[in-house]
Protein backbone atom coordinates (compact mmCIF):
# COMPACT_ATOMS: atom_id res chain seq x y z
CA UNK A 1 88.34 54.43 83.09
CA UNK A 2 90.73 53.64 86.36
CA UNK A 3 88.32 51.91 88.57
CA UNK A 4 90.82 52.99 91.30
CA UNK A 5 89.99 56.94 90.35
CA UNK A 6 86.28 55.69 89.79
CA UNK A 7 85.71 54.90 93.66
CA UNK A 8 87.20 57.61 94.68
CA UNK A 9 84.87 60.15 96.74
CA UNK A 10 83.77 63.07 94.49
CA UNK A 11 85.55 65.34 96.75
CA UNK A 12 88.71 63.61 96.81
CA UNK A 13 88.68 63.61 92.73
CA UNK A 14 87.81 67.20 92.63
CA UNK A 15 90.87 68.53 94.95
CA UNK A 16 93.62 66.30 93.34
CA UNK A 17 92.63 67.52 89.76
CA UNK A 18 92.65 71.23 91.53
CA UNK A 19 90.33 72.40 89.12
CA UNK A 20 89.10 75.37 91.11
CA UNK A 21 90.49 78.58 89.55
CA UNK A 22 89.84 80.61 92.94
CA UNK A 23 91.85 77.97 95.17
CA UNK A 24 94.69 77.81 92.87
CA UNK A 25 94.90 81.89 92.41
CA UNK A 26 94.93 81.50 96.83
CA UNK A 27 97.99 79.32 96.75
CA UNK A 28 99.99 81.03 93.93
CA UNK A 29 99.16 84.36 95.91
CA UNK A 30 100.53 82.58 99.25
CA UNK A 31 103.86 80.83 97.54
CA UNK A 32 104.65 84.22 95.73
CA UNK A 33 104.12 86.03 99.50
CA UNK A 34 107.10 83.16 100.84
CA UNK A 35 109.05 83.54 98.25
CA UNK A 36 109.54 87.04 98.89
CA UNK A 37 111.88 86.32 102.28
CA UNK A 38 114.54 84.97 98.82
CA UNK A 39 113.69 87.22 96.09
CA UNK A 40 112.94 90.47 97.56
CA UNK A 41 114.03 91.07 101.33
CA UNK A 42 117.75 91.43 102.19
CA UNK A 43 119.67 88.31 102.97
CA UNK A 44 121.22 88.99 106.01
CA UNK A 45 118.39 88.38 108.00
CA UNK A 46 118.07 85.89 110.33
CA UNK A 47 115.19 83.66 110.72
CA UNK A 48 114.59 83.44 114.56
CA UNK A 49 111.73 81.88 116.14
CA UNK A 50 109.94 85.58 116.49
CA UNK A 51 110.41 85.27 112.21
CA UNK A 52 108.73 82.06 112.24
CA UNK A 53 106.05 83.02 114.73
CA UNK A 54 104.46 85.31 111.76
CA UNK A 55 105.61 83.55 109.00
CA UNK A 56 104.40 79.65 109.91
CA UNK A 57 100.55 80.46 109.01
CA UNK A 58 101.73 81.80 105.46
CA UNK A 59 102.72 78.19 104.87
CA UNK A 60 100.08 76.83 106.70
CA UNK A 61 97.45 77.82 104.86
CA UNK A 62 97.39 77.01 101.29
CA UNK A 63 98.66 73.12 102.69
CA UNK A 64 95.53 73.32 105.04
CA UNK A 65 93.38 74.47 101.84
CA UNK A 66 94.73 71.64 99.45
CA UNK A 67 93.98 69.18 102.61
CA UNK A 68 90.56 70.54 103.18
CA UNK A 69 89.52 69.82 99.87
CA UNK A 70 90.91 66.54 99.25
CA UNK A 71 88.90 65.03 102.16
CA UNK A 72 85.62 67.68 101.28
CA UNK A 73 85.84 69.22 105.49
CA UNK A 74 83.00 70.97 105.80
CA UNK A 75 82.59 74.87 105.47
CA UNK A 76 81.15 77.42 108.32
CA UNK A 77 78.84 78.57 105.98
CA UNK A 78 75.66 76.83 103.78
CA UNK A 79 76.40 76.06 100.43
CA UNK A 80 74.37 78.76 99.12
CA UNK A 81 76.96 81.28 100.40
CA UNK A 82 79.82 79.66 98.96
CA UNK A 83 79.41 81.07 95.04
CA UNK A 84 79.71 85.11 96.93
CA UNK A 85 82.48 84.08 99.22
CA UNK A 86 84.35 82.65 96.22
CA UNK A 87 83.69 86.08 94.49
CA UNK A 88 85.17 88.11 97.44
CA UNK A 89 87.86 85.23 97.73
CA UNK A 90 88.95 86.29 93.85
CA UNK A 91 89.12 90.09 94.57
CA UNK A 92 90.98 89.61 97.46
CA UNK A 93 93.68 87.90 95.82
CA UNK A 94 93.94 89.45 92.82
CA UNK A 95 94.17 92.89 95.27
CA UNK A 96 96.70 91.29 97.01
CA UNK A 97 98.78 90.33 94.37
CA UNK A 98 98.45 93.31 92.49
CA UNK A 99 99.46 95.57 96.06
CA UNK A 100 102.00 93.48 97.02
CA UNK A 101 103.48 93.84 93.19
CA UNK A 102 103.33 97.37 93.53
CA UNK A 103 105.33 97.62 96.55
CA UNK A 104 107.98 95.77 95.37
CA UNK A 105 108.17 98.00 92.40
CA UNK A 106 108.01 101.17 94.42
CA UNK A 107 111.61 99.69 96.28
CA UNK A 108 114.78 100.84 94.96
CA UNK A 109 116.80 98.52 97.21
CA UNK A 110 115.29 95.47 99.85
CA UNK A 111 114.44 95.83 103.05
CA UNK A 112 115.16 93.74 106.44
CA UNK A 113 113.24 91.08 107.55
CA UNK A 114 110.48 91.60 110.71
CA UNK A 115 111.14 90.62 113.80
CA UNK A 116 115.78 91.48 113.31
CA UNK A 117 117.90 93.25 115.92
CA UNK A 118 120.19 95.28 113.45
CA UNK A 119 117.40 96.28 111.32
CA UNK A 120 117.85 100.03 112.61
CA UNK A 121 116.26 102.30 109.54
CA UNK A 122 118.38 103.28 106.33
CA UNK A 123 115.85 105.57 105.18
CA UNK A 124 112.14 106.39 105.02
CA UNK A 125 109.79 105.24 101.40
CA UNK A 126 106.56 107.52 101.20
CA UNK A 127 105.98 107.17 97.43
CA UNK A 128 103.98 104.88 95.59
CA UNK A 129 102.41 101.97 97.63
CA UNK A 130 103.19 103.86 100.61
CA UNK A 131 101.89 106.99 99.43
CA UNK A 132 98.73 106.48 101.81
CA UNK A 133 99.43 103.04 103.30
CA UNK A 134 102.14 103.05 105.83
CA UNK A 135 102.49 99.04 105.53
CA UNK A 136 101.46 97.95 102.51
CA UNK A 137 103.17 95.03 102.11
CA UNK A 138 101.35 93.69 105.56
CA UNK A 139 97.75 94.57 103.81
CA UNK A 140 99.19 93.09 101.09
CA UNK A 141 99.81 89.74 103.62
CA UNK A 142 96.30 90.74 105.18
CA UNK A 143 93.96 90.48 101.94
CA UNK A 144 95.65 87.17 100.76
CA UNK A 145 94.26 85.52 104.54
CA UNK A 146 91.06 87.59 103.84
CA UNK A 147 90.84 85.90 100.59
CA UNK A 148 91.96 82.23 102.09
CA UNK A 149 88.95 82.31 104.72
CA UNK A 150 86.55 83.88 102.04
CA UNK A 151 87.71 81.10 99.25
CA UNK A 152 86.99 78.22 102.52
CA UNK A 153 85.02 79.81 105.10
CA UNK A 154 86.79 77.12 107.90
CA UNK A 155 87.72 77.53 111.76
CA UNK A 156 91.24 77.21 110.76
CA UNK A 157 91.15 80.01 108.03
CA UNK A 158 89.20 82.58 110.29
CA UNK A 159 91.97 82.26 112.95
CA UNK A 160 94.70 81.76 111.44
CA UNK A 161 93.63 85.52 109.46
CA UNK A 162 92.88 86.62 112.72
CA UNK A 163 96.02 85.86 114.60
CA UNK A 164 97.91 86.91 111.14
CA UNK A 165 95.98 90.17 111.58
CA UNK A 166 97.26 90.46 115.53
CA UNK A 167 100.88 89.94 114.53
CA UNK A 168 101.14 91.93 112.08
CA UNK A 169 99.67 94.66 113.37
CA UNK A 170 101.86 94.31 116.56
CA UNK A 171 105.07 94.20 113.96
CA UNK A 172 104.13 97.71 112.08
CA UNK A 173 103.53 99.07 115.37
CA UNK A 174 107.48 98.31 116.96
CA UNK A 175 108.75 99.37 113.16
CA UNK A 176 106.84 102.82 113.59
CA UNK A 177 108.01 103.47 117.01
CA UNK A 178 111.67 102.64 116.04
CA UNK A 179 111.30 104.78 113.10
CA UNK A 180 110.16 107.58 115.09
CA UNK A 181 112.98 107.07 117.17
CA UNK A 182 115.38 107.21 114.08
CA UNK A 183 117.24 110.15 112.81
CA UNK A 184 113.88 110.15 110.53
CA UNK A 185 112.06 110.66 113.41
CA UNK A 186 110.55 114.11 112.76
CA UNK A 187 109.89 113.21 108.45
CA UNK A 188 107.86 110.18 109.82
CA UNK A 189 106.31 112.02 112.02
CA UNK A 190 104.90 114.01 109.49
CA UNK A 191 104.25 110.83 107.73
CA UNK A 192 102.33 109.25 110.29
CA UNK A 193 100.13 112.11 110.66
CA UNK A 194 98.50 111.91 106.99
CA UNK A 195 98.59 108.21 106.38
CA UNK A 196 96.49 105.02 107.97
CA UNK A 197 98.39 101.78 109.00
CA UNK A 198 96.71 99.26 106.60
CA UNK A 199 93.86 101.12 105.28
CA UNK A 200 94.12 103.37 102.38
CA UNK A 201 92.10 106.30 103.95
CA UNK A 202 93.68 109.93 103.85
CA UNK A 203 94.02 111.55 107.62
CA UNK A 204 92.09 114.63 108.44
CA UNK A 205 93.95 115.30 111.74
CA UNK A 206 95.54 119.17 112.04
CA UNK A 207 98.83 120.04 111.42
CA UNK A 208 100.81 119.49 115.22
CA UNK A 209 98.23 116.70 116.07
CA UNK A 210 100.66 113.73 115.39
CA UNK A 211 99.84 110.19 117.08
CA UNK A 212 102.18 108.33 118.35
CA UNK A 213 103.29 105.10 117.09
CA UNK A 214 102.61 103.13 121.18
CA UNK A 215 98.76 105.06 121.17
CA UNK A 216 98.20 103.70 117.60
CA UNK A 217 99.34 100.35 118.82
CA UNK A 218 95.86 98.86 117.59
CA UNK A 219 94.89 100.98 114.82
CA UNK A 220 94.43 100.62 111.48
């Protein structure tokens, strides 16, 4: 045996071998969501610090996960919690994946880049994925942070979801109201009236009772 590997601190063995399943599925989940600004979203976007301002945590967290368990940093929760959180951790992720997949597929051409001045709307997709989920690439974004703090319930991964979950929410709000102020205005109107934000939850509201894009500015 390597006497240098020997002496190393169990938790510093166990995180450069990266023998946990759930961790790894995390980070593939996070490097397939950044690779998506090259293989998927139109390339004459422009990466300006309002881009980066929502984008930074996607990289930041699977190198904060990979850091936190080389040097074993301490969880928020006991270690009797850790074996459910895991669970929840591997559903997330593999929902993730599996919406974020889907929406890709349900794209005939890409789509601009948040956060771009001449992204003005070349049309309006309410088929598959976004047959009841007006964003779902962002819950898409949204479970794969869910799944990072549930995989290593940490200060870091709670607010970095959090904060995730503020800017993105504030992005498919401006995207709505500029669609509504589109020559698509009145179909996603219509749209908005039987669909949810993130949450794949039918609307009940009567026909004429459409809300607007500014008094939804926090809703799911």
């Amino acid at each position: 045996m390597n006497l240098a590997v020997a002496h190393r601190p169990a938790a510093l063995r166990k995180g450069i071998s990266m023998d946990d399943p759930v961790l790894l599925l995390v980070i593939l989940d996070f490097v397939f969501i950044a690779s998506l600004a090259k293989i998927f979203f139109r390339k004459d976007g422009v990466m300006n610090a309002r881009w980066w301002s929502v984008s930074l945590p996607i990289g930041v967290i699977p190198l904060f996960l990979t850091v936190s368990r080389i040097f074993g940093f301490p969880s928020l929760l006991p270690d009797g919690w850790l074996r459910t959180t895991q669970l929840v951790a591997g559903v997330c992720i593999a929902a993730s994946i599996a919406l974020i997949s889907m929406t890709l597929g349900t794209h005939r051409v890409p789509i601009a880049l948040w956060h771009q001045t001449d992204d003005a709307p070349r049309h309006v997709v309410t088929w598959g994925a976004y047959r009841l989920i007006r964003h779902p690439f962002y819950t898409g974004y949204l479970l794969a942070f869910a799944g990072a703090f549930a995989c290593f319930p940490h200060a870091v991964t709670l607010v970095l979801f959090l904060y995730e979950a503020v800017m993105l929410n504030a992005v498919a709000a401006k995207e709505e109201r500029k669609l509504c102020a589109s020559a698509f205005g009145a179909e996603y109107q219509e749209y908005l009236s039987r669909t949810n934000r993130f949450l794949p939850l039918r609307m009940t509201r009567p026909p004429g009772a459409v809300p607007s894009p500014t008094d939804q500015e926090f809703v799911s």
